[in-house]
C-alpha atoms as a PDB file:
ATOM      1  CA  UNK A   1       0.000   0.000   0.000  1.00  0.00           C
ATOM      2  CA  UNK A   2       1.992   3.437  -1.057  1.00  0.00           C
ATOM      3  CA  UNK A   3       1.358   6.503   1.762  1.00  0.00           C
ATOM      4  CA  UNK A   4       0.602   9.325  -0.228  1.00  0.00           C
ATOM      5  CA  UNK A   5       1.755  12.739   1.547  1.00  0.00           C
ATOM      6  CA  UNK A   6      -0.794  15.546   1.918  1.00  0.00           C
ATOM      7  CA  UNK A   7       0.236  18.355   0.546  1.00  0.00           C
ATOM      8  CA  UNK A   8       0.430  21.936   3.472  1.00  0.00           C
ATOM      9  CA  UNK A   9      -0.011  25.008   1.901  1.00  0.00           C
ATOM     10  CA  UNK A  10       2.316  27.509   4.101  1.00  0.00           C
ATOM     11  CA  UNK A  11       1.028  31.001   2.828  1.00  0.00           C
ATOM     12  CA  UNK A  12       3.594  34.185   3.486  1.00  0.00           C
ATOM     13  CA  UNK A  13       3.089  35.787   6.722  1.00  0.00           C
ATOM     14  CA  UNK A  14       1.463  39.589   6.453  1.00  0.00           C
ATOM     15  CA  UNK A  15       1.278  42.518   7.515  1.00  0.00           C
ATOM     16  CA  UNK A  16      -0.684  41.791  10.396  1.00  0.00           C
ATOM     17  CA  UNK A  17       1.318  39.272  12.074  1.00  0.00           C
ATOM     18  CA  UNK A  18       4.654  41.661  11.999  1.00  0.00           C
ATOM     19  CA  UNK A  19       2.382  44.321  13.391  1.00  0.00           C
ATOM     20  CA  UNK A  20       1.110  41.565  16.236  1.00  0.00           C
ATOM     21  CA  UNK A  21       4.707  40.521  16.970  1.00  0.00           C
ATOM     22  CA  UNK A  22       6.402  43.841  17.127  1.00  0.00           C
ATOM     23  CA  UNK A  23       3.646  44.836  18.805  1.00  0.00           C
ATOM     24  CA  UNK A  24       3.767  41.601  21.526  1.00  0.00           C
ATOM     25  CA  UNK A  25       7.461  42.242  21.888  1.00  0.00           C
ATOM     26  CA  UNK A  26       7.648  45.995  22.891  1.00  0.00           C
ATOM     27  CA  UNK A  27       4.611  44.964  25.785  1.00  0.00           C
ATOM     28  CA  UNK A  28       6.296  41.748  26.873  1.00  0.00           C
ATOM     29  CA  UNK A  29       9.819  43.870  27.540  1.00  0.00           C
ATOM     30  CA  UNK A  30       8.514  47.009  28.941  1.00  0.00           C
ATOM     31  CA  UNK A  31       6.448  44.387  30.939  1.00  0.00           C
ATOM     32  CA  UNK A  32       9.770  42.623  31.936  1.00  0.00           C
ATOM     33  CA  UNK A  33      11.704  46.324  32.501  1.00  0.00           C
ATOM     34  CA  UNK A  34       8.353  47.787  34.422  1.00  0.00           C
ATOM     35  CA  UNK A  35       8.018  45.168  36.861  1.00  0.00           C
ATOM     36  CA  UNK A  36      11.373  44.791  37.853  1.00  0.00           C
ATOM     37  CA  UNK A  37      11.723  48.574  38.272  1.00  0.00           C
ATOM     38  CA  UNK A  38       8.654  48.217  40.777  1.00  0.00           C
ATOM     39  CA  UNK A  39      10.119  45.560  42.507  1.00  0.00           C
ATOM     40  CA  UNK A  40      13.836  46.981  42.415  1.00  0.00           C
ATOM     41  CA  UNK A  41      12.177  50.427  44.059  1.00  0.00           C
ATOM     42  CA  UNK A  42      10.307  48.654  46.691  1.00  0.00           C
ATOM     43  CA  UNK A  43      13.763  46.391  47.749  1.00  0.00           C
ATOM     44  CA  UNK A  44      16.374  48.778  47.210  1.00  0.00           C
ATOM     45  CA  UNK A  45      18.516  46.930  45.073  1.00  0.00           C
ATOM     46  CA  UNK A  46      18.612  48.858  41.565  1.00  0.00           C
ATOM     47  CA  UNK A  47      19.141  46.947  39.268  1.00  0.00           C
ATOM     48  CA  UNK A  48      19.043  43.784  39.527  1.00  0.00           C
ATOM     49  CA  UNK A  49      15.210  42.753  39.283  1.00  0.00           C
ATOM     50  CA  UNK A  50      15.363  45.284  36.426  1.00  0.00           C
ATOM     51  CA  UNK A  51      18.100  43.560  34.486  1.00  0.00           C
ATOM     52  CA  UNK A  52      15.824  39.791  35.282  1.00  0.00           C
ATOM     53  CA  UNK A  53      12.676  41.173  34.040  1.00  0.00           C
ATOM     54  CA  UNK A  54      14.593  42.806  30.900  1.00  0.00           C
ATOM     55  CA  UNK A  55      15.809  38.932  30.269  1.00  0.00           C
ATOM     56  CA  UNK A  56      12.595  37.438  31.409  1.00  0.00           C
ATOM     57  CA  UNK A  57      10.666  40.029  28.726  1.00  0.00           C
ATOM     58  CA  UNK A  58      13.560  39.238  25.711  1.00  0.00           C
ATOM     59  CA  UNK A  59      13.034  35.679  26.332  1.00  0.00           C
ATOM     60  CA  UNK A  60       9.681  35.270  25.747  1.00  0.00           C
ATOM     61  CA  UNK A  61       9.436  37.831  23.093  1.00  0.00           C
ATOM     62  CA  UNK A  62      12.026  35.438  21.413  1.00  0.00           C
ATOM     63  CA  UNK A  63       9.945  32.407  22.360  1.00  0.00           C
ATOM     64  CA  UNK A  64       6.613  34.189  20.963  1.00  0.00           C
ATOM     65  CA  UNK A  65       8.294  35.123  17.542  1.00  0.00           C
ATOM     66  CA  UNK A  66      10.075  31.696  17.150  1.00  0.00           C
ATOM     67  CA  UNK A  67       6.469  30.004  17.695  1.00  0.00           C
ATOM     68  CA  UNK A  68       4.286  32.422  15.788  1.00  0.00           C
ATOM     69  CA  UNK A  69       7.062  32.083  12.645  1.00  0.00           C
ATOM     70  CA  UNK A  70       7.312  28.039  12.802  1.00  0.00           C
ATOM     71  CA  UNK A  71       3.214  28.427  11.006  1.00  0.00           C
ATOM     72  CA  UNK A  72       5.357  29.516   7.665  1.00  0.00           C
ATOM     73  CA  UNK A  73       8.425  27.312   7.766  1.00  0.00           C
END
């Protein structure tokens, strides 16, 4: 019996999703930045939480664009 292989049409990403990304990754690092000024200000130890939530924030904007871009590749 021969397995014939469906054939997945991966369209272009558009406009919209760059403007969704960009957009998700400027909220998701001034997220990161904001809360870890808050938290830096309330312990008194500028700036490390800052720093963390600046990772914390590039991290998952890397992890949304990685998963939003795997739909096209």
């Amino acid at each position: 019996m021969k397995v014939r292989k469906l054939a997945v049409s991966k369209e272009a990403p558009d406009l919209g999703t760059f403007v969704v990304l960009g957009t998700t990754t400027a909220v998701l690092i001034a997220l990161g930045l904001g809360i870890g000024y808050l938290a830096d200000r309330s312990l008194n130890t500028l700036p490390l939480f800052m720093l963390i939530g600046l990772g914390l924030g590039v991290a998952g904007s890397i992890a949304t664009v990685v998963n939003e871009l795997k739909k096209y590749f």
